[in-house]
Protein backbone atom coordinates (compact mmCIF):
# COMPACT_ATOMS: atom_id res chain seq x y z
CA UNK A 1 -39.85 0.10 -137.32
CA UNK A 2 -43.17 -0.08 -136.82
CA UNK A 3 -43.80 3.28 -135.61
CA UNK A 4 -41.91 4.51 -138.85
CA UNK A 5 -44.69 2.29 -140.17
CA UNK A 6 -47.26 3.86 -137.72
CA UNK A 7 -46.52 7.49 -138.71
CA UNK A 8 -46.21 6.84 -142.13
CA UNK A 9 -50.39 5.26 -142.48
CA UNK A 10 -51.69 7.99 -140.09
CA UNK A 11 -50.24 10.42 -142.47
CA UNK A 12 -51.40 8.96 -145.56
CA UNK A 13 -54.70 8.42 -143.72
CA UNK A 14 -54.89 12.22 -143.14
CA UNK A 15 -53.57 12.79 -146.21
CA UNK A 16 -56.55 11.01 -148.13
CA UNK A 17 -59.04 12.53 -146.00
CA UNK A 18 -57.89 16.17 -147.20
CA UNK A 19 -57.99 15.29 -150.65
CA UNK A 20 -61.88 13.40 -150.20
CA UNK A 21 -62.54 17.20 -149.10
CA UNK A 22 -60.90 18.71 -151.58
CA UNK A 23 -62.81 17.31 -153.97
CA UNK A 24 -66.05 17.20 -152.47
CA UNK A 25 -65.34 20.93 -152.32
CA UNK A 26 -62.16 22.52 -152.36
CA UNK A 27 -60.34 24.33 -149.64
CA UNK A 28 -63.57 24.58 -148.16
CA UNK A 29 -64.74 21.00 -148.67
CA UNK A 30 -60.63 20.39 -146.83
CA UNK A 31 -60.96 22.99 -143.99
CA UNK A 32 -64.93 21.58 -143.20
CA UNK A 33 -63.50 17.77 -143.10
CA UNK A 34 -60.60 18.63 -140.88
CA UNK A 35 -63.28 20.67 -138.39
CA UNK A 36 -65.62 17.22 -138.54
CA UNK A 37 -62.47 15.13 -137.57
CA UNK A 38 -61.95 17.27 -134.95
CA UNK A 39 -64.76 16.86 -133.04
CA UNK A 40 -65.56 13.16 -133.70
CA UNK A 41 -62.06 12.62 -132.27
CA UNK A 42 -62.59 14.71 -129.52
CA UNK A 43 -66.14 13.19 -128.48
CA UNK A 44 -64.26 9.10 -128.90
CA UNK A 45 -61.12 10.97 -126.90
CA UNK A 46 -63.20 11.31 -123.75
CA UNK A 47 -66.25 9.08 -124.33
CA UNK A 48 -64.90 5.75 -126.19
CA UNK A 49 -63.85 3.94 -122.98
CA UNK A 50 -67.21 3.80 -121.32
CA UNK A 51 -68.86 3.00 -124.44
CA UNK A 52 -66.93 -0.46 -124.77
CA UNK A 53 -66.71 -1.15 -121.32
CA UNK A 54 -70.62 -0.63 -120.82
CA UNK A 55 -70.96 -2.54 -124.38
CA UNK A 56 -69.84 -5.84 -122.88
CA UNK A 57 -70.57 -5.69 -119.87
CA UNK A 58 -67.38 -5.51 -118.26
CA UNK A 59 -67.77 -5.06 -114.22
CA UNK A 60 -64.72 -3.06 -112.36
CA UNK A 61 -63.15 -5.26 -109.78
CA UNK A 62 -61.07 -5.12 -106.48
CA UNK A 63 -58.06 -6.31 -105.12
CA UNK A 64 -60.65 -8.51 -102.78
CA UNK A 65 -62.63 -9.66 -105.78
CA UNK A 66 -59.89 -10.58 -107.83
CA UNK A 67 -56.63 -10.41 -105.80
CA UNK A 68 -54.19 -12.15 -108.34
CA UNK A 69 -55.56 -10.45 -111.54
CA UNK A 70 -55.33 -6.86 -109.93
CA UNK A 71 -52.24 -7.91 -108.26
CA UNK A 72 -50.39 -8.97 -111.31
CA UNK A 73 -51.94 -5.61 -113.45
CA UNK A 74 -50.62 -3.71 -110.50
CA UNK A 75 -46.88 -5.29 -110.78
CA UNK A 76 -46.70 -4.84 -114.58
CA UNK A 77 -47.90 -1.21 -114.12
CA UNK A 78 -45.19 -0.42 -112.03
CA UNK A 79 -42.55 -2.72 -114.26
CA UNK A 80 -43.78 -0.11 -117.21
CA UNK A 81 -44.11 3.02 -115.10
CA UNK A 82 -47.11 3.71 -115.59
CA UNK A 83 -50.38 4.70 -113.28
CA UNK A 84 -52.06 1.55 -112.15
CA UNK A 85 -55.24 0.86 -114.28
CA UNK A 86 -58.53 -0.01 -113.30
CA UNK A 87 -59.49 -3.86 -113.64
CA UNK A 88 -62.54 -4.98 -115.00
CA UNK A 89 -63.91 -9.02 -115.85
CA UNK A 90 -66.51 -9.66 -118.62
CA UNK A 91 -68.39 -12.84 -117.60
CA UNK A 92 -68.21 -14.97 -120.72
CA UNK A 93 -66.66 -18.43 -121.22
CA UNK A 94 -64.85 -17.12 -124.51
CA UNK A 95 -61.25 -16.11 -123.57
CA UNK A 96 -59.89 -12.86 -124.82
CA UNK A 97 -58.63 -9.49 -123.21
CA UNK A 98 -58.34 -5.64 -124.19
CA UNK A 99 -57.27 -2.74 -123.10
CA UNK A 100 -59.18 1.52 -123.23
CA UNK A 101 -59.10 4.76 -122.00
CA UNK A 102 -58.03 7.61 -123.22
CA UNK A 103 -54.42 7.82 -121.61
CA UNK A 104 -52.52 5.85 -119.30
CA UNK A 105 -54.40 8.46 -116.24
CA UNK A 106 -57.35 6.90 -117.61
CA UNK A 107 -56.62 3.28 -118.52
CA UNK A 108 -58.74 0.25 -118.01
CA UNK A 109 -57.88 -3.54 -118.93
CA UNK A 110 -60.25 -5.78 -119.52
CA UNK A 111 -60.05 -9.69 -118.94
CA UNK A 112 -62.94 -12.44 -119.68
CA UNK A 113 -63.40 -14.90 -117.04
CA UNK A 114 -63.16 -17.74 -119.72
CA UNK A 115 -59.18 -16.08 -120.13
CA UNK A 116 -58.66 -16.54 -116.47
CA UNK A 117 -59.57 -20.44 -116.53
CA UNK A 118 -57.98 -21.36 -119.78
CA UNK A 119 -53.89 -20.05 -119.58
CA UNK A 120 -51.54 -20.67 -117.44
CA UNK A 121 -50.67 -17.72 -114.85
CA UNK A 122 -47.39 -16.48 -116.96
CA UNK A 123 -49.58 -17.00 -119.90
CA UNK A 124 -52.23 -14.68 -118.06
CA UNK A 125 -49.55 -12.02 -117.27
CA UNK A 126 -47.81 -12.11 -120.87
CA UNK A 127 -51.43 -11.15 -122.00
CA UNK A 128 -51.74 -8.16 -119.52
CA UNK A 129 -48.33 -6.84 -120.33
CA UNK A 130 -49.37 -7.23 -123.90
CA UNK A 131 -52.71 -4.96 -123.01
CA UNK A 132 -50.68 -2.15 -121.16
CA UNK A 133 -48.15 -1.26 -123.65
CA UNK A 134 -51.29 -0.94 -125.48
CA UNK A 135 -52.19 1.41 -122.63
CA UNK A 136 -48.47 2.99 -121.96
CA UNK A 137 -48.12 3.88 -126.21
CA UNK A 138 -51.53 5.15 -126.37
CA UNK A 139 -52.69 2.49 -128.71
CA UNK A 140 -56.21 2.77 -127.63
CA UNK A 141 -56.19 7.08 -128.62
CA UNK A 142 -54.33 6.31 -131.90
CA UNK A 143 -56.53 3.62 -133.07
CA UNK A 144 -59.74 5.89 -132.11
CA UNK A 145 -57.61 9.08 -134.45
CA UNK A 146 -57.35 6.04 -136.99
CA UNK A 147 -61.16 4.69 -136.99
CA UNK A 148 -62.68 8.31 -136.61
CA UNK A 149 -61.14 9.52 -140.13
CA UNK A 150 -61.73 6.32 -141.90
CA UNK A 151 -65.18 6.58 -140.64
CA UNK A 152 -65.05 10.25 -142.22
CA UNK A 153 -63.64 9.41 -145.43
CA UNK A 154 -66.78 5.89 -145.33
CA UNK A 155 -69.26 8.61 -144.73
CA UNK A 156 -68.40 11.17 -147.36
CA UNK A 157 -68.73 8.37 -149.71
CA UNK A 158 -72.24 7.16 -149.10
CA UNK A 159 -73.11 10.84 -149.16
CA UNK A 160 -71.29 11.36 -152.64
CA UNK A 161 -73.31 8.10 -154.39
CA UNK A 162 -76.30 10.75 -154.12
CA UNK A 163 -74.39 13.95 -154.62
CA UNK A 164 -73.52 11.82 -157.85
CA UNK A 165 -77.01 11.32 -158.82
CA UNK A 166 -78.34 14.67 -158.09
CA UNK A 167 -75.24 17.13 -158.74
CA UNK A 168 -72.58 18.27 -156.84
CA UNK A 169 -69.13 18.53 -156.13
CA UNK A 170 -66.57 21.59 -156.93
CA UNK A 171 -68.74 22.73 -160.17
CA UNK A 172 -70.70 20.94 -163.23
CA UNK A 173 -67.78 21.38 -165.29
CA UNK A 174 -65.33 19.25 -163.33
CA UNK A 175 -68.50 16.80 -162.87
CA UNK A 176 -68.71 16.32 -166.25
CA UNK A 177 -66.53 13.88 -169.05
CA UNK A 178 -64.04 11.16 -167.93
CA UNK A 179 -62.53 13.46 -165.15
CA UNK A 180 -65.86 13.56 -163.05
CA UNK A 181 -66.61 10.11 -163.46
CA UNK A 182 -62.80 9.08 -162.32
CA UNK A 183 -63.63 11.51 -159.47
CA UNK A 184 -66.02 10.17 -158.58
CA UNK A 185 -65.52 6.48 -158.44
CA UNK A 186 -62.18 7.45 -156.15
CA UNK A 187 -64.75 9.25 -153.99
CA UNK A 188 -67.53 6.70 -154.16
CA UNK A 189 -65.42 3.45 -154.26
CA UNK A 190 -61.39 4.24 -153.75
CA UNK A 191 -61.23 6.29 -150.87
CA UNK A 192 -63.25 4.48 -148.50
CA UNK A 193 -61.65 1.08 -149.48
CA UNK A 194 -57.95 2.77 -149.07
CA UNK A 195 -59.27 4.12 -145.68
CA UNK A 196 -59.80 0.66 -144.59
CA UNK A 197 -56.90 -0.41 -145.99
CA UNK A 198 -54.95 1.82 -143.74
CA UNK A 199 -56.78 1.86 -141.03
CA UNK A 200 -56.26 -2.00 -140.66
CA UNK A 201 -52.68 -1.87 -141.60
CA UNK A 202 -52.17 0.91 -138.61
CA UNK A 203 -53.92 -1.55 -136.40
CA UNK A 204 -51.76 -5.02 -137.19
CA UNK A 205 -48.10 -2.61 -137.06
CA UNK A 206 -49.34 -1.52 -132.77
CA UNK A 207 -50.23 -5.59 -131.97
CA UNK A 208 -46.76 -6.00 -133.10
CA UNK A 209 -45.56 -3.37 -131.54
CA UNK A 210 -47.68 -4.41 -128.26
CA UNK A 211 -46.77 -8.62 -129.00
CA UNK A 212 -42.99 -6.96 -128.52
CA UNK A 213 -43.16 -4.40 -125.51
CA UNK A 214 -45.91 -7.05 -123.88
CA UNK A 215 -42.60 -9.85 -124.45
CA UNK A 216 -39.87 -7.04 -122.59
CA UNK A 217 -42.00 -6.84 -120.53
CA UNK A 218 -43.36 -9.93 -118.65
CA UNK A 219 -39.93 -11.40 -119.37
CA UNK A 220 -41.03 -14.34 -121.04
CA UNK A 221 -42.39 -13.94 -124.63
CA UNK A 222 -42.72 -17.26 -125.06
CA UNK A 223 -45.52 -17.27 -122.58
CA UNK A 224 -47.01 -14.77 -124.45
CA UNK A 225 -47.03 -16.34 -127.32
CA UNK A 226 -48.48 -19.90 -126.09
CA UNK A 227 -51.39 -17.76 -124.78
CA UNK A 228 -52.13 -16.50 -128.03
CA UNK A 229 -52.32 -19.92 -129.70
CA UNK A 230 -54.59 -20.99 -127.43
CA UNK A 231 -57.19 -17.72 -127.66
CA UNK A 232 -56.73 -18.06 -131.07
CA UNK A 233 -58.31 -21.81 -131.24
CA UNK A 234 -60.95 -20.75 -129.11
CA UNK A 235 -62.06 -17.72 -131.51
CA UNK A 236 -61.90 -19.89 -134.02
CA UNK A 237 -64.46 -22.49 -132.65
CA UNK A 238 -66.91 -19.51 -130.75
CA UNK A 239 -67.36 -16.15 -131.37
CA UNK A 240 -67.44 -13.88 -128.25
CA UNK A 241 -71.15 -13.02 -127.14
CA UNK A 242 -71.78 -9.45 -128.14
CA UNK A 243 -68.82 -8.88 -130.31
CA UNK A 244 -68.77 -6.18 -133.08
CA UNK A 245 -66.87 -6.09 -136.03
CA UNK A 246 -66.39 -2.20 -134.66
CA UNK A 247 -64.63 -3.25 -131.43
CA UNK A 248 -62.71 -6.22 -132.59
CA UNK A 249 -58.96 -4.35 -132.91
CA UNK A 250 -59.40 -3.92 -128.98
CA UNK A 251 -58.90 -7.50 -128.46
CA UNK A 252 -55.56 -8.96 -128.14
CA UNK A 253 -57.06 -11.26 -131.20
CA UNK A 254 -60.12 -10.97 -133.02
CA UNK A 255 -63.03 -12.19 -131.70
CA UNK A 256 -63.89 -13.10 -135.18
CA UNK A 257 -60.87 -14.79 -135.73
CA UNK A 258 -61.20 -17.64 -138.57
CA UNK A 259 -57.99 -17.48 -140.33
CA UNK A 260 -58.18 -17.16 -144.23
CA UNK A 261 -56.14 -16.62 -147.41
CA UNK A 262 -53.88 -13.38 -147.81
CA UNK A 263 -56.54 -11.49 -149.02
CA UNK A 264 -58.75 -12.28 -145.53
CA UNK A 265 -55.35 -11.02 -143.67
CA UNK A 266 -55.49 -7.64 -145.70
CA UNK A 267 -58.78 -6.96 -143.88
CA UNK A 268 -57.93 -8.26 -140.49
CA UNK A 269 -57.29 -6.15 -137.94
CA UNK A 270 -54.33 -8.51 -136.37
CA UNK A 271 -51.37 -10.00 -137.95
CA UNK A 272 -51.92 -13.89 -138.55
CA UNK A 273 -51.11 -15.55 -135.15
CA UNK A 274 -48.63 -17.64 -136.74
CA UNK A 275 -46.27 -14.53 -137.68
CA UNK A 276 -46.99 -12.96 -134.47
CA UNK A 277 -46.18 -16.10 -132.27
CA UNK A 278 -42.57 -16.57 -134.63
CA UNK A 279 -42.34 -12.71 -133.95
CA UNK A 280 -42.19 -13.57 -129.91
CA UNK A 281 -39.88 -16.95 -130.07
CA UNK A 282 -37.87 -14.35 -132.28
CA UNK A 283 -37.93 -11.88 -129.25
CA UNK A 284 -37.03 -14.55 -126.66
CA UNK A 285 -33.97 -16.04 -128.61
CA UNK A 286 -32.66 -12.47 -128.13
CA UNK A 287 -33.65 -12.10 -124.40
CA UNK A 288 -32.14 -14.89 -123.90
């Protein structure tokens, strides 16, 4: 289900970003955006996992450095069949873990040393199997496809608030009377927000998806799900030191977690930890 749901966002996503160019100019304006996407997604395919990594200040360890965090990645990767990844600790009391890389070849997890003191060793383990179905359905790649064309459709916006005050788009006579001003508040103020919209929603349907796989596979979703309650009261009471609002759907939860009304969980990146942790005691009535 939610990779029906997955498939279904990415398209509309795409979908909105060809009609932005369109408008901005026609086939052209279409055929130019899908040549930008291109690259931007090529340059975060190869590039993005350094970037983070290097952001926080995550330092790669060994089995000698941290035997029973590289020892338990290395079991679950070979539970999901799938290449061991490398294993790197940020040093900062705030717990929380992701996962990069641009394909399970090239896969890194991440793990604060504030994670490693605060759960329980099968909590620790439900949160790496949650991080490398990230890795093993290419959640990392996806969400960079996802952020890159939002990011587009953001940027053609600003750019149109001045095309809008100057001239432009497909001719003056489209620009002009109630049709150019509707196009151009879709352009200006629609598009982007729908982006984001999307973008967000594609991100909360793969922690599901990950909350789920992570549960099959550790064994023990209720594990899993303790481990998120207790991240989840720590992000609440300290925000991770060098966080950005542009890295926080890496994190199994948001480093700028706070919780909020229903319309502050329409622009989160994760699901409420409340649905997610009835989600996993869901997932281990069935196990069981």
């Amino acid at each position: 289900m939610n990779t029906l749901k997955t498939t279904v966002l990415l398209a509309a996503l795409t979908g909105l970003l060809l009609a932005v160019g369109d408008f901005f100019g026609g086939t052209k304006g279409m055929t130019i955006m899908f040549f930008v996407s291109m690259m931007m997604n090529f340059s975060s395919y190869w590039f993005s996992d350094k970037i983070v990594l290097s952001m926080y200040g995550a330092r790669e360890v060994t089995p000698q450095q941290a035997p029973d965090l590289v020892r338990m990645v290395a079991g679950l990767a070979q539970k999901a069949k799938i290449p061991m990844p490398k294993v790197y600790i940020i040093d900062t009391d705030v717990p929380n873990a992701f996962a990069t890389g641009r394909d399970p070849e090239h896969a890194a997890v991440a793990a604060t040393t504030g994670i490693m003191r605060a759960l329980s060793y099968e909590e620790l383990e439900g949160v790496m199997a949650h991080e490398l179905s990230h890795v093993k359905h290419r959640d990392t790649l996806i969400s960079t496809v996802v952020a890159t064309i939002a990011g587009i459709i953001t940027m053609i916006g600003h750019i149109a608030q001045w095309a809008a005050l100057f001239g432009g788009g497909r001719s003056n006579d489209d620009d002009n009377g109630a049709g150019g001003i509707v196009g151009y508040i879709f352009l200006i103020v629609l598009a982007p927000l729908a982006a984001t919209l999307i973008q967000l929603g594609i991100s909360r349907s793969r922690e599901y998806m990950a909350d789920e796989s992570g549960g099959r596979l550790s064994g023990n979703p209720l594990a899993l799900a303790s481990a998120l309650q207790k991240i989840e009261h720590y992000a609440q009471h300290r925000v991770m030191p060098d966080a950005t609002p542009a890295t926080s759907h890496l994190f199994i939860i948001n480093p700028f977690s706070g919780g909020g009304d229903w319309m502050m969980s329409l622009f989160s990146t994760h699901p409420s930890t409340t649905q997610r942790v009835a989600r996993l005691q869901e997932l281990a009535k069935q196990i069981r």
